[in-house]
N, C-alpha and C. Protein backbone atom coordinates (compact mmCIF):
# COMPACT_ATOMS: atom_id res chain seq x y z
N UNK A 1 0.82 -1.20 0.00
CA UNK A 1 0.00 0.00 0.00
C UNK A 1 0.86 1.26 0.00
N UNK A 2 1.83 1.40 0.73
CA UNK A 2 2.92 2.17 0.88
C UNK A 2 3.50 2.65 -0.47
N UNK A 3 3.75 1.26 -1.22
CA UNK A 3 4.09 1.52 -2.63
C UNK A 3 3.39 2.51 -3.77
N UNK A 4 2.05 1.89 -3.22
CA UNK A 4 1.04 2.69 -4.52
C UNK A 4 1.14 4.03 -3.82
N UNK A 5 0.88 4.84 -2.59
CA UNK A 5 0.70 6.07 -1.92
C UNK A 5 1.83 6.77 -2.29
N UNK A 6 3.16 6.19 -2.52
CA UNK A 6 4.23 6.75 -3.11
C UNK A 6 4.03 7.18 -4.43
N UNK A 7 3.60 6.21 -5.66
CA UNK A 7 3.62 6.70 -6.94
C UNK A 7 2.15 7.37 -7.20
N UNK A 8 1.10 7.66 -5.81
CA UNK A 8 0.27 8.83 -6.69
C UNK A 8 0.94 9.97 -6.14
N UNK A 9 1.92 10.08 -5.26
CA UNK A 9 2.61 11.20 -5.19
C UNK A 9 3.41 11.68 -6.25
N UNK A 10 4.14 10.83 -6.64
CA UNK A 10 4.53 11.14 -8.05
C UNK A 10 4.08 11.21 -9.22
N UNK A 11 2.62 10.91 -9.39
CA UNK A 11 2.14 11.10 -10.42
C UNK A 11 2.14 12.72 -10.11
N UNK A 12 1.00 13.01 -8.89
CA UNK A 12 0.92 14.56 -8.32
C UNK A 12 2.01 15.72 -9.06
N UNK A 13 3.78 15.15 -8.87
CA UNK A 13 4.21 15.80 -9.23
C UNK A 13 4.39 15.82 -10.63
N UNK A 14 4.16 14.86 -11.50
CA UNK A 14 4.35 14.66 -12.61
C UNK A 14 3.46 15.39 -13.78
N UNK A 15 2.42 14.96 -13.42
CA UNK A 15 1.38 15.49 -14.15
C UNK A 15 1.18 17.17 -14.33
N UNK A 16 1.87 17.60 -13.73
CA UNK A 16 1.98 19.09 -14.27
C UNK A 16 2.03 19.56 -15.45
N UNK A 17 1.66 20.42 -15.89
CA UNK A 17 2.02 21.61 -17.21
C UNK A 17 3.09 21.75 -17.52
N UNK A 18 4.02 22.29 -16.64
CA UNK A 18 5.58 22.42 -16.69
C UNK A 18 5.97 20.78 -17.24
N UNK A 19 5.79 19.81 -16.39
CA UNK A 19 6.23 17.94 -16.33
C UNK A 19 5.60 18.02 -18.12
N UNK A 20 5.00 17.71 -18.06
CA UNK A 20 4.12 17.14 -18.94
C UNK A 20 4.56 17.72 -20.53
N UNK A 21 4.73 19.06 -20.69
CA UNK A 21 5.33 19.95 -21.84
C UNK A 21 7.04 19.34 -22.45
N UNK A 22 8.03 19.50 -21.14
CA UNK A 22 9.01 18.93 -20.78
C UNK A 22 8.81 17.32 -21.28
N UNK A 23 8.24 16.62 -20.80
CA UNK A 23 8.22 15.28 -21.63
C UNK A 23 7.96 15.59 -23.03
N UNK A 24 6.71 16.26 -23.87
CA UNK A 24 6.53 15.96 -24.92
C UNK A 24 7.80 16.79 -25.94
N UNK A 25 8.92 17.65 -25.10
CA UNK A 25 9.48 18.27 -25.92
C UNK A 25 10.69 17.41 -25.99
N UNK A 26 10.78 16.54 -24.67
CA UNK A 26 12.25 15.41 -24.36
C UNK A 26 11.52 14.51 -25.82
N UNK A 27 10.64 13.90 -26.07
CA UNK A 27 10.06 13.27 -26.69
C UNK A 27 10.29 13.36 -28.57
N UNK A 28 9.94 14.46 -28.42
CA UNK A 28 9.93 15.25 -29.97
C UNK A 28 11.52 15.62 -30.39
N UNK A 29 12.56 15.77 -29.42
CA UNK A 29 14.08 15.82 -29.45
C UNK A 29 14.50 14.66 -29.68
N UNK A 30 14.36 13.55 -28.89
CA UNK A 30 14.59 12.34 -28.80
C UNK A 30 14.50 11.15 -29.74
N UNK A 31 13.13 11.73 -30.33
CA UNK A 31 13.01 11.06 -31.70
C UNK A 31 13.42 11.62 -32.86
N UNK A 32 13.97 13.07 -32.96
CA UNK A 32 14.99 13.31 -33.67
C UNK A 32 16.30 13.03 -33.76
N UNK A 33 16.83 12.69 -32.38
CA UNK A 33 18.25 12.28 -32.58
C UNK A 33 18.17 11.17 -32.51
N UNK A 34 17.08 10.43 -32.04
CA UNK A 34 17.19 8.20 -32.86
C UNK A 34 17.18 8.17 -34.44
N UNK A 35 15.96 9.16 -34.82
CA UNK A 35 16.24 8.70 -36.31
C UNK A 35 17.33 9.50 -37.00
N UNK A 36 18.47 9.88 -36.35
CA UNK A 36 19.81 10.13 -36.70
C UNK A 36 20.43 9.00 -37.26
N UNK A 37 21.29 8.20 -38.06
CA UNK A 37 22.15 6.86 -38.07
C UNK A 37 23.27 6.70 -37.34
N UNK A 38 23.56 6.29 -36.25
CA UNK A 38 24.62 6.29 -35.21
C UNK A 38 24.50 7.31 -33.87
N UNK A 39 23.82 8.30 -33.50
CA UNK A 39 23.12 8.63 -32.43
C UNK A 39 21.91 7.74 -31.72
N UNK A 40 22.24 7.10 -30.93
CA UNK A 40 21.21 6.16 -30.48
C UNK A 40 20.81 7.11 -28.68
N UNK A 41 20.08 6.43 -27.78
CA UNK A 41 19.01 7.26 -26.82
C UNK A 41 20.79 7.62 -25.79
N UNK A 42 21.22 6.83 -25.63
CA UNK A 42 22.27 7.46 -24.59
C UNK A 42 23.57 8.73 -24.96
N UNK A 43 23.46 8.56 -26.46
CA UNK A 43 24.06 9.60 -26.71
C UNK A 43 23.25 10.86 -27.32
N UNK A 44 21.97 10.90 -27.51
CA UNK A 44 20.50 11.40 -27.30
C UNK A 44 20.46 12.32 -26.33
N UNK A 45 21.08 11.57 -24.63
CA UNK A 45 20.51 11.84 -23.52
C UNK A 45 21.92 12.88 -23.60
N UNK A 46 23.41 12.53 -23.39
CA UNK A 46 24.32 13.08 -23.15
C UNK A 46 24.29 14.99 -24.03
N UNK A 47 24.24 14.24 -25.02
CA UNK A 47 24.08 15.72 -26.07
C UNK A 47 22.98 16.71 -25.45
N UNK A 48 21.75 16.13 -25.01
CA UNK A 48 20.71 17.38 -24.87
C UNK A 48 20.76 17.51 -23.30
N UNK A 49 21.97 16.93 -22.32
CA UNK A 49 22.39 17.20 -20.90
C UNK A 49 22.25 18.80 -20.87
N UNK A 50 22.78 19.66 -21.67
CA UNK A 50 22.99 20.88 -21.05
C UNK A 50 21.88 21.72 -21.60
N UNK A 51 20.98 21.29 -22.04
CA UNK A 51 19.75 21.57 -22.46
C UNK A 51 18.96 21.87 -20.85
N UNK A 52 19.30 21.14 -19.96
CA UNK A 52 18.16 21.38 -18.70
C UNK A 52 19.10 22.00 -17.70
N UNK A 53 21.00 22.12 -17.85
CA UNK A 53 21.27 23.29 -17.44
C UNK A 53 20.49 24.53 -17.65
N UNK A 54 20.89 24.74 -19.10
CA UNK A 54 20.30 25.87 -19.72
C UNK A 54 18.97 26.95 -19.27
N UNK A 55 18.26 25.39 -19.46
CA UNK A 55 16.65 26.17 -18.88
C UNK A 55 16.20 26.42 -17.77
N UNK A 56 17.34 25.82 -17.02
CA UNK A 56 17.58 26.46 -15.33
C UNK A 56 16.27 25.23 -14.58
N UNK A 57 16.50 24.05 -15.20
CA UNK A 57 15.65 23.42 -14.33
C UNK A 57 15.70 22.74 -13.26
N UNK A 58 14.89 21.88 -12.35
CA UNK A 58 15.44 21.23 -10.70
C UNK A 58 15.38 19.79 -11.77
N UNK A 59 15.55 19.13 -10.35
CA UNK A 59 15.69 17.93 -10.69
C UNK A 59 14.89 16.66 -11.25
N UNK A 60 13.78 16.98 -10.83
CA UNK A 60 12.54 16.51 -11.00
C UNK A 60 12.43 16.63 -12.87
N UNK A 61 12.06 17.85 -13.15
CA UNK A 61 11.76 18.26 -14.09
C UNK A 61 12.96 17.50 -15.49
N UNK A 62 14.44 18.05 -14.81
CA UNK A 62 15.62 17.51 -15.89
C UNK A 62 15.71 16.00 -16.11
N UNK A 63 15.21 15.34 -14.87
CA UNK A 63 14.89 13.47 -14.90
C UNK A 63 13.48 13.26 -16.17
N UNK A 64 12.63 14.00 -16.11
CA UNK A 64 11.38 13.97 -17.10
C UNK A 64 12.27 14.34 -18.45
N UNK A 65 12.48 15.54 -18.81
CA UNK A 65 12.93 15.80 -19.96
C UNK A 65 14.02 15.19 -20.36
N UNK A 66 15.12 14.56 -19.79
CA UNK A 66 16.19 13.33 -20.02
C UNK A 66 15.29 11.95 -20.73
N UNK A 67 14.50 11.61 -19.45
CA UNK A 67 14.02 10.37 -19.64
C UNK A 67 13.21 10.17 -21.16
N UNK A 68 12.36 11.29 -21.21
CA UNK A 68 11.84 11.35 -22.46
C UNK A 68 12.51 11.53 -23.65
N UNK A 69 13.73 11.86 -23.45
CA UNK A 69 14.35 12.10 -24.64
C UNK A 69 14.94 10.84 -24.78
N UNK A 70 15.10 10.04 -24.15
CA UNK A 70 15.33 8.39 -24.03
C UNK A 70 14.68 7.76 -24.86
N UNK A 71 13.55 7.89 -24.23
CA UNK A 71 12.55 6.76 -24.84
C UNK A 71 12.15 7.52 -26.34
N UNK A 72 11.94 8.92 -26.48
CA UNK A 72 11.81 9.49 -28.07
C UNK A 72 12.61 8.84 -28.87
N UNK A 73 14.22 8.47 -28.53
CA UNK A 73 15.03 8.26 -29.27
C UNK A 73 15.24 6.58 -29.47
N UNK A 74 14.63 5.81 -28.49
CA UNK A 74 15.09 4.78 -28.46
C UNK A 74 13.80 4.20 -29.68
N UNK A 75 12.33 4.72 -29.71
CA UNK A 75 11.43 5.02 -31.26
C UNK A 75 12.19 5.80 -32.01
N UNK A 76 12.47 6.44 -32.24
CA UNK A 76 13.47 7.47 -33.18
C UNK A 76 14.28 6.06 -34.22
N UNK A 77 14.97 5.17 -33.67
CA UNK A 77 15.78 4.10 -33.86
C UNK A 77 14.95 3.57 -35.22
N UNK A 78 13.61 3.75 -34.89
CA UNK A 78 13.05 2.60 -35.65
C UNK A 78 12.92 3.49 -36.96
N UNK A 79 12.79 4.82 -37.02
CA UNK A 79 12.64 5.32 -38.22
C UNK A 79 13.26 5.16 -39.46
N UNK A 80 14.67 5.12 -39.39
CA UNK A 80 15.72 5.10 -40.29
C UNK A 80 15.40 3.66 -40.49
N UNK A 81 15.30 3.06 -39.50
CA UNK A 81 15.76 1.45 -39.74
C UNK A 81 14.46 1.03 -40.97
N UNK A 82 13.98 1.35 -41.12
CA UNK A 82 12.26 1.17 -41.53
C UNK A 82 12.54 1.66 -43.18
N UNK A 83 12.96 2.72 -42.76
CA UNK A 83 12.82 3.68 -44.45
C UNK A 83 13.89 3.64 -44.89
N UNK A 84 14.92 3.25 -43.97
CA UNK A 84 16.44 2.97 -44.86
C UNK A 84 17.39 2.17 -44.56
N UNK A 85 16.71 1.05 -43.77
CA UNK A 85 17.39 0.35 -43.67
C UNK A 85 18.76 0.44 -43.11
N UNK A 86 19.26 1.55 -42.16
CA UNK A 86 19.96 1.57 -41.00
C UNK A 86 19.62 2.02 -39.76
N UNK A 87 19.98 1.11 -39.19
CA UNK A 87 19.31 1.04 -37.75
C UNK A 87 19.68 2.17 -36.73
N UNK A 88 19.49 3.22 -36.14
CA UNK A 88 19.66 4.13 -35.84
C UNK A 88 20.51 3.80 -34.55
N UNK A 89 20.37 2.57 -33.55
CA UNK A 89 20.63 2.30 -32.83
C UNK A 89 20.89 0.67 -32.48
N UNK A 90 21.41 -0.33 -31.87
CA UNK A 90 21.62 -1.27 -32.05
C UNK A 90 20.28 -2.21 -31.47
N UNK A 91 18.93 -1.59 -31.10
CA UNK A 91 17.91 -2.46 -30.28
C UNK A 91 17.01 -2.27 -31.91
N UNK A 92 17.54 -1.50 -32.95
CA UNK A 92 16.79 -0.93 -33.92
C UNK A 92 17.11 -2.22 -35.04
N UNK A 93 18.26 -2.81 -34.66
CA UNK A 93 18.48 -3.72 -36.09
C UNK A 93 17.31 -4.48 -36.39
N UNK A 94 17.01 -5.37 -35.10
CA UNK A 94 15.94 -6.17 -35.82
C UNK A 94 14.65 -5.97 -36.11
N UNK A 95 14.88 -4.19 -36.18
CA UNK A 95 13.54 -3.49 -36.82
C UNK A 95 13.41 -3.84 -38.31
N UNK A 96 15.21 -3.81 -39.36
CA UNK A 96 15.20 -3.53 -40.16
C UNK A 96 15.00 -5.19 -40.67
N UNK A 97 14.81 -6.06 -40.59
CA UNK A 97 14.45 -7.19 -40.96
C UNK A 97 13.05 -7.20 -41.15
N UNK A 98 12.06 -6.18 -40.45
CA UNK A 98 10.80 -7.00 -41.12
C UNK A 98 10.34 -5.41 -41.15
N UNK A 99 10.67 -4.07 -40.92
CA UNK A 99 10.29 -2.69 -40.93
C UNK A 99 11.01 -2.23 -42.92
N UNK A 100 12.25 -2.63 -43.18
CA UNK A 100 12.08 -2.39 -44.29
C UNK A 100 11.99 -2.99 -45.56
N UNK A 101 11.31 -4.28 -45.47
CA UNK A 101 11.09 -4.96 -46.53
C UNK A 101 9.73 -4.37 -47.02
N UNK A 102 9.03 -4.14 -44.99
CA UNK A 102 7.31 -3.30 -45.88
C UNK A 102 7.57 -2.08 -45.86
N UNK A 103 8.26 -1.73 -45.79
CA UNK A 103 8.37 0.08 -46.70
C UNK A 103 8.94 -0.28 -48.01
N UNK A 104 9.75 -1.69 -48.55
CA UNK A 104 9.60 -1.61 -49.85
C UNK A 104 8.43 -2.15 -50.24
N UNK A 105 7.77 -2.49 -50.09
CA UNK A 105 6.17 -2.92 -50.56
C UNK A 105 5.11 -2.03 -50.72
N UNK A 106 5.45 -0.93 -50.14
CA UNK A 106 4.87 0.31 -49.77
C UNK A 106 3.97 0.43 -48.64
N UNK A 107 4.44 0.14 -47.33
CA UNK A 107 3.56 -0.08 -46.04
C UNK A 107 4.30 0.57 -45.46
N UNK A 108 5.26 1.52 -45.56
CA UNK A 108 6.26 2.38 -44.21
C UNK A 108 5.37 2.84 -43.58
N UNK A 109 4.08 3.56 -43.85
CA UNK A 109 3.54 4.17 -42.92
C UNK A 109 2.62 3.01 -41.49
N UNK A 110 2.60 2.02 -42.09
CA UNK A 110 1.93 1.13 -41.55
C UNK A 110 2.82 0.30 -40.49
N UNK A 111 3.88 0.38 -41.10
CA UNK A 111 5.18 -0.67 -40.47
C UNK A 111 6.02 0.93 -39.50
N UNK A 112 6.12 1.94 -39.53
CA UNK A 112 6.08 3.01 -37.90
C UNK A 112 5.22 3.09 -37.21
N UNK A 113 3.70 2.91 -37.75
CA UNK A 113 2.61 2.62 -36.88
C UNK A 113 2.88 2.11 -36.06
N UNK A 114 3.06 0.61 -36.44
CA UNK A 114 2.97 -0.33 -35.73
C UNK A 114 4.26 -0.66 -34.58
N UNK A 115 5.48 0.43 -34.95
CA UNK A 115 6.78 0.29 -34.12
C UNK A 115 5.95 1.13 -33.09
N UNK A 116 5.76 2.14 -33.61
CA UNK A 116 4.91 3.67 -32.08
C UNK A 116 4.56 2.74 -31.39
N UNK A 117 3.25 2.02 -32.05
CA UNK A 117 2.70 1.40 -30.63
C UNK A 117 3.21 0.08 -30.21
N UNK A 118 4.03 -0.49 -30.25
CA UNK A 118 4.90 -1.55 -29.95
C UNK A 118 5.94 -1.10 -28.44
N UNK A 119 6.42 0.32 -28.99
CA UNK A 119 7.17 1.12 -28.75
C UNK A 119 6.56 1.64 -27.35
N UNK A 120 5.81 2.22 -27.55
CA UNK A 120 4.52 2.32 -26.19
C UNK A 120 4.05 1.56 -25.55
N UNK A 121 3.36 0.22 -26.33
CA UNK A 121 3.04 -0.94 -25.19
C UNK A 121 4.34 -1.01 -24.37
N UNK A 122 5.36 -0.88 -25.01
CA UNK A 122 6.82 -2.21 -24.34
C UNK A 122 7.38 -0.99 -22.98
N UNK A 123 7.40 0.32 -23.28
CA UNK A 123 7.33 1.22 -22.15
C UNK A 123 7.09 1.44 -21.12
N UNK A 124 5.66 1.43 -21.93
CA UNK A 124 4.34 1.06 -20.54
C UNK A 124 4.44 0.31 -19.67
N UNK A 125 4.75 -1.02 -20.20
CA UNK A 125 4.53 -2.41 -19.20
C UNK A 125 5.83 -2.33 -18.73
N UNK A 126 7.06 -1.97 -19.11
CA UNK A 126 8.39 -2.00 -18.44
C UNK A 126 7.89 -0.96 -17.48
N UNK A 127 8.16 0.26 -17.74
CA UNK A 127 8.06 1.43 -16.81
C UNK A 127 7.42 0.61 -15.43
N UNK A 128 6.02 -0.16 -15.73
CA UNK A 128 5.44 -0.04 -14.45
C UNK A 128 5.83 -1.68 -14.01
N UNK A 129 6.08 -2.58 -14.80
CA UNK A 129 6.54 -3.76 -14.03
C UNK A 129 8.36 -3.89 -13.46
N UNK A 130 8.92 -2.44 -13.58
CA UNK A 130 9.92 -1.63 -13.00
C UNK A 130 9.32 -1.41 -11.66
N UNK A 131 8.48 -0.46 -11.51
CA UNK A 131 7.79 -0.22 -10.75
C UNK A 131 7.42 -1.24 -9.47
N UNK A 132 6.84 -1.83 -10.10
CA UNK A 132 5.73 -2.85 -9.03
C UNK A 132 6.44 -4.14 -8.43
N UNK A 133 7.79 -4.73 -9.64
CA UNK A 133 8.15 -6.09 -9.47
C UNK A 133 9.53 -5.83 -9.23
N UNK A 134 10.13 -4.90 -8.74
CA UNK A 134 11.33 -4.10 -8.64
C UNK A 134 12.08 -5.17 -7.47
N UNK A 135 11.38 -5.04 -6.85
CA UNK A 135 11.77 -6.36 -5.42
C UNK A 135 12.61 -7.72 -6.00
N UNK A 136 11.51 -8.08 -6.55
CA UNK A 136 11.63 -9.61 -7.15
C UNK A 136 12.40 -9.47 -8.45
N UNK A 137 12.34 -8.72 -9.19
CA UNK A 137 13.77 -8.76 -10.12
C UNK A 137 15.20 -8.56 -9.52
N UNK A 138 15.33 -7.61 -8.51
CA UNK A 138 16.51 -7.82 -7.90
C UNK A 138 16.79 -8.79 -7.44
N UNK A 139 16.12 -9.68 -6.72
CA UNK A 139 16.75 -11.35 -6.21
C UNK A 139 16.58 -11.75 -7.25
N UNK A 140 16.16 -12.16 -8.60
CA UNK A 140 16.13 -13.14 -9.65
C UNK A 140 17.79 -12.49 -10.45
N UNK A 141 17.82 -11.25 -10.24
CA UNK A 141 18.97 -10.82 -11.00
C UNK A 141 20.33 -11.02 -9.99
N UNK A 142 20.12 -11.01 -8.70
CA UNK A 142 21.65 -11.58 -7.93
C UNK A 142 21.45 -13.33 -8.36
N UNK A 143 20.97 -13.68 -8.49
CA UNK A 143 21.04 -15.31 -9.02
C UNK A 143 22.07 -15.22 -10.03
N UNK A 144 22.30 -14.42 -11.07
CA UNK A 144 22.65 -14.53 -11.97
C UNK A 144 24.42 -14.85 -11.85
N UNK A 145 25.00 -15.63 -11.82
CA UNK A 145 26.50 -16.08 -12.01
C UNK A 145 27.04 -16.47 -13.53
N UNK A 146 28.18 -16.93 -13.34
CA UNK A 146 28.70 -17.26 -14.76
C UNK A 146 28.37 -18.24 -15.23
N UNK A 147 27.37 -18.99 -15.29
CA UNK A 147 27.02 -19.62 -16.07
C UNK A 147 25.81 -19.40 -16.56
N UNK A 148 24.94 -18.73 -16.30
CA UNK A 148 23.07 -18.43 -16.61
C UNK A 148 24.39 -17.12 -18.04
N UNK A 149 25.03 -16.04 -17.53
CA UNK A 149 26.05 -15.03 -18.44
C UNK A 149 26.53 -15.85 -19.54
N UNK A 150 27.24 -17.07 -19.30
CA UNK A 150 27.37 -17.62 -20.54
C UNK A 150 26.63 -18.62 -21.44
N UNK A 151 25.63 -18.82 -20.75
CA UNK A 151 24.25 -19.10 -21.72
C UNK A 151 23.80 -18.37 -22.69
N UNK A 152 23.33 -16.93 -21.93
CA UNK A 152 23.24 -15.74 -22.44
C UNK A 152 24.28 -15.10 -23.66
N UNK A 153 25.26 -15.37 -23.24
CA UNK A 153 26.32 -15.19 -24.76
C UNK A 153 26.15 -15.87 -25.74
N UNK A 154 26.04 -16.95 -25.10
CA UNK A 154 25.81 -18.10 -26.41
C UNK A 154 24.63 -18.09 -26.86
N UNK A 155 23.55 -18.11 -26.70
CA UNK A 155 22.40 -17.38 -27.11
C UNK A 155 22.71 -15.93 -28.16
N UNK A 156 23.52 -15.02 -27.54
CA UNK A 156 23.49 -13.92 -28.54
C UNK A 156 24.52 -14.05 -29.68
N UNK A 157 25.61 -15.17 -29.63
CA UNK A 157 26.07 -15.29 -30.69
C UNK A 157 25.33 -16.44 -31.70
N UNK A 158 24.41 -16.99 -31.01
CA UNK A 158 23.57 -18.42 -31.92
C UNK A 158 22.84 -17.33 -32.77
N UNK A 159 22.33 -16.49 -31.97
CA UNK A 159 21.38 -15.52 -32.80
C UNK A 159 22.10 -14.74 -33.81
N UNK A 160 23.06 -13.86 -33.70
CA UNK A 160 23.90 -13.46 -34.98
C UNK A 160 23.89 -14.26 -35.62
N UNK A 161 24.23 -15.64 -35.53
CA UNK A 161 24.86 -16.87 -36.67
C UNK A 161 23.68 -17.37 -37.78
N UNK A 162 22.48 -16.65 -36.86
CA UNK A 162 21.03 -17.08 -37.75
C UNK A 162 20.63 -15.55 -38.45
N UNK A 163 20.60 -14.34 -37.65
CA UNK A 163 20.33 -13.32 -38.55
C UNK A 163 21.14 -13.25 -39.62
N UNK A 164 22.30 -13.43 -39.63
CA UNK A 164 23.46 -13.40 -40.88
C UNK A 164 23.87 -14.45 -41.37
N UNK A 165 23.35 -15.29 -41.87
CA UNK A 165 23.32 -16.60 -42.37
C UNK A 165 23.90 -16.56 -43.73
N UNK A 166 23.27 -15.18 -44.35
CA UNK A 166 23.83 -15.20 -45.76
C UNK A 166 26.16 -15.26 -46.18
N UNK A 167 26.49 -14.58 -45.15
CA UNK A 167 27.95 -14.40 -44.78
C UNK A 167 28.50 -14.90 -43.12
N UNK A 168 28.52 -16.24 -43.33
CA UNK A 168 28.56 -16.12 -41.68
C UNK A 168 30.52 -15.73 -41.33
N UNK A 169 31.07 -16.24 -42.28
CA UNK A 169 32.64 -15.63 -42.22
C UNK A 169 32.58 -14.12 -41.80
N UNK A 170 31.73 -13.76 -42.49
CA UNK A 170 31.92 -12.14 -42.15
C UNK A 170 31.03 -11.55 -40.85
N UNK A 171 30.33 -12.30 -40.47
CA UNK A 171 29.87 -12.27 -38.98
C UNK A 171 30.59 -12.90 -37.85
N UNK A 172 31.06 -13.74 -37.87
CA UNK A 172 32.35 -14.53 -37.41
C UNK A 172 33.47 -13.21 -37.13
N UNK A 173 33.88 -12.76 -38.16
CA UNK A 173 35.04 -11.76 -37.58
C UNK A 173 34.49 -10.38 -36.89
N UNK A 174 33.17 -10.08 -37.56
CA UNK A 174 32.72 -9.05 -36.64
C UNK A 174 32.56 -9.18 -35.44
N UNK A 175 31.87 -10.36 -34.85
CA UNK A 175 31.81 -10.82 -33.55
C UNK A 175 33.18 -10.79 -32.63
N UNK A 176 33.97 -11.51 -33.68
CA UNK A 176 35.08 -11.21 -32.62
C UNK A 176 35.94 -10.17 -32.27
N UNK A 177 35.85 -9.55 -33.38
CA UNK A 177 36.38 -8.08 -33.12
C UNK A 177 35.57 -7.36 -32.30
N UNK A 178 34.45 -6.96 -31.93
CA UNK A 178 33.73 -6.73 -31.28
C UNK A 178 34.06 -7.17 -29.74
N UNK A 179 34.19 -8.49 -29.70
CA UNK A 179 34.37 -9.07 -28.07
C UNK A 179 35.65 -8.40 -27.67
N UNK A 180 36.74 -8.78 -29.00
CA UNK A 180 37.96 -7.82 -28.54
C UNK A 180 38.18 -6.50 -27.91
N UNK A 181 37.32 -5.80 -28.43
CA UNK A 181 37.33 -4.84 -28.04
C UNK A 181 36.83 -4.09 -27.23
N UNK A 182 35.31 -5.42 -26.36
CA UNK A 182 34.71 -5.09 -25.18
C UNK A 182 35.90 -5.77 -24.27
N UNK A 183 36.80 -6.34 -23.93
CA UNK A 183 37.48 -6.84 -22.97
C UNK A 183 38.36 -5.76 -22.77
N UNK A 184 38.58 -4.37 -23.52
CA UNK A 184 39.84 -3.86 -22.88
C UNK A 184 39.34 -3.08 -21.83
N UNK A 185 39.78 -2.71 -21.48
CA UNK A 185 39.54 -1.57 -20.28
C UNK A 185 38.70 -2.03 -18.70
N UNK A 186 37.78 -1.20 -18.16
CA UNK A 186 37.62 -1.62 -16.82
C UNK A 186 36.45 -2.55 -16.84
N UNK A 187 36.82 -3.53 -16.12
CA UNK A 187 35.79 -4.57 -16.17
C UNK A 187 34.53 -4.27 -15.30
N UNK A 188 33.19 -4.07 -15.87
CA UNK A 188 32.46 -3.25 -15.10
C UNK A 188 31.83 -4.14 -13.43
N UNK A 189 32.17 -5.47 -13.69
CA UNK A 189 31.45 -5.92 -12.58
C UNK A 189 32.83 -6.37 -11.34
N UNK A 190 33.76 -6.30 -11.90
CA UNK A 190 35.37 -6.19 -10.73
C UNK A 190 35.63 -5.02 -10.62
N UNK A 191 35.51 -3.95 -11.75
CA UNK A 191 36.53 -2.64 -11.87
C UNK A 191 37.68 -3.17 -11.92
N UNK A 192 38.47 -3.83 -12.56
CA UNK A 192 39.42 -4.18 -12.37
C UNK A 192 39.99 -4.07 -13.90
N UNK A 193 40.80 -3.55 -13.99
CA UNK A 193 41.16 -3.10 -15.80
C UNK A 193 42.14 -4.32 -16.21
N UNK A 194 41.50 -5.05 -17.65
CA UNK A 194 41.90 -5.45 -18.40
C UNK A 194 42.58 -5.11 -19.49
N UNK A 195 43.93 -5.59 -19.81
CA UNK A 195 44.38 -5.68 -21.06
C UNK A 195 45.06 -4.16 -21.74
N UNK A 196 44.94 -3.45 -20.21
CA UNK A 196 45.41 -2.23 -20.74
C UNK A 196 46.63 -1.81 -20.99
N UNK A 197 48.06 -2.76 -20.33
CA UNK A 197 49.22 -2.53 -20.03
C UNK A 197 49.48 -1.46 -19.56
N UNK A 198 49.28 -1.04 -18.81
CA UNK A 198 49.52 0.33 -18.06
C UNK A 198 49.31 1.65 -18.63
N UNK A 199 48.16 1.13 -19.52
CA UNK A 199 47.98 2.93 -19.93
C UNK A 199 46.51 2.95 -19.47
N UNK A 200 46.49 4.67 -18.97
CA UNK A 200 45.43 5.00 -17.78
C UNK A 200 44.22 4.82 -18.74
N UNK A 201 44.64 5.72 -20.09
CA UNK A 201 43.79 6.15 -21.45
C UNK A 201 42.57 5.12 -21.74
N UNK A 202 42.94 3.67 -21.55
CA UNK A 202 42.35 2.62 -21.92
C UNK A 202 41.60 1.92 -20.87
């Protein structure tokens, strides 16, 4: 009960004129810099940071207009991916497998439709099963050790090996160049820096 009395307080503050404007403008930014090609929502968020210096806002308000420019951009992703077949962001690729074959058929407008509200359901139900199940995902997520992690890898490289089927040599070296180049530096769950030989830089 405690829980819910908390978030109509925050709705209280949310729902404002000021809140509410601030989202739809984080929103309308956000999905301009997703359907950028290589600006995806976190570098979205970083770029329009001094945007809520600027406007001299508290904290409340700069968490709304951040957040929204998040989620604008993380839909933003799907635009490009749809009409041109580059993915604006990397959650956007497997937009472009079934978003721009029907914009060549002539359904783009039908195939962003249908990302918006995909895009919105998947929000929605995160945002609030964030919310509500917040408890119980944290103990299901300390479960997690090295072996459920390397399931999970193997899973995401089985899946490359099937989206790119047509060249798998050339997915093969992307992958590994890729891993290469996530192992250098600080290991986020030791902090403990890999592979750097003593340079701070890396």
């Amino acid at each position: 009960m405690e829980t819910l009395s908390s978030l109509a307080d925050g709705f209280v503050i949310a729902l404002t004129w000021q809140n509410l404007l601030l989202a739809l403008l984080g929103c309308f930014l956000g999905t301009m810099m997703g359907a950028l090609p290589g600006l995806g929502p976190s570098n979205g968020v970083a770029i329009l940071i001094p945007l809520a210096f600027t406007l001299g806002l508290g904290a409340t308000p700069s968490l709304i207009l951040l957040t929204s420019v998040y989620y604008g951009a993380m839909y933003g992703g799907r635009i490009s991916s749809i009409l041109l077949n580059i993915p604006g962001d990397e959650p956007a690729m497997m937009t472009c497998l079934d978003g721009y074959p029907m914009a060549k058929a002539g359904r783009a407008g039908e195939a962003l439709a249908l990302s918006g509200i995909a895009s919105f359901v998947g929000a929605f139900l995160a945002t609030w099963g964030l919310i509500l199940l917040a408890p119980q995902l944290v103990k299901i997520a300390l479960l997690f050790g090295p072996a459920e992690y390397f399931a999970l890898f193997t899973l995401a490289f089985a899946t490359l090996g099937g989206v790119a089927a047509s060249n798998q040599a050339k997915t093969a070296f992307a992958a590994a160049l890729g891993i290469g180049l996530a192992t250098v530096g600080v290991d986020t769950q030791t902090g403990v820096p890999r592979f750097t030989f003593g340079e701070v830089h890396l």
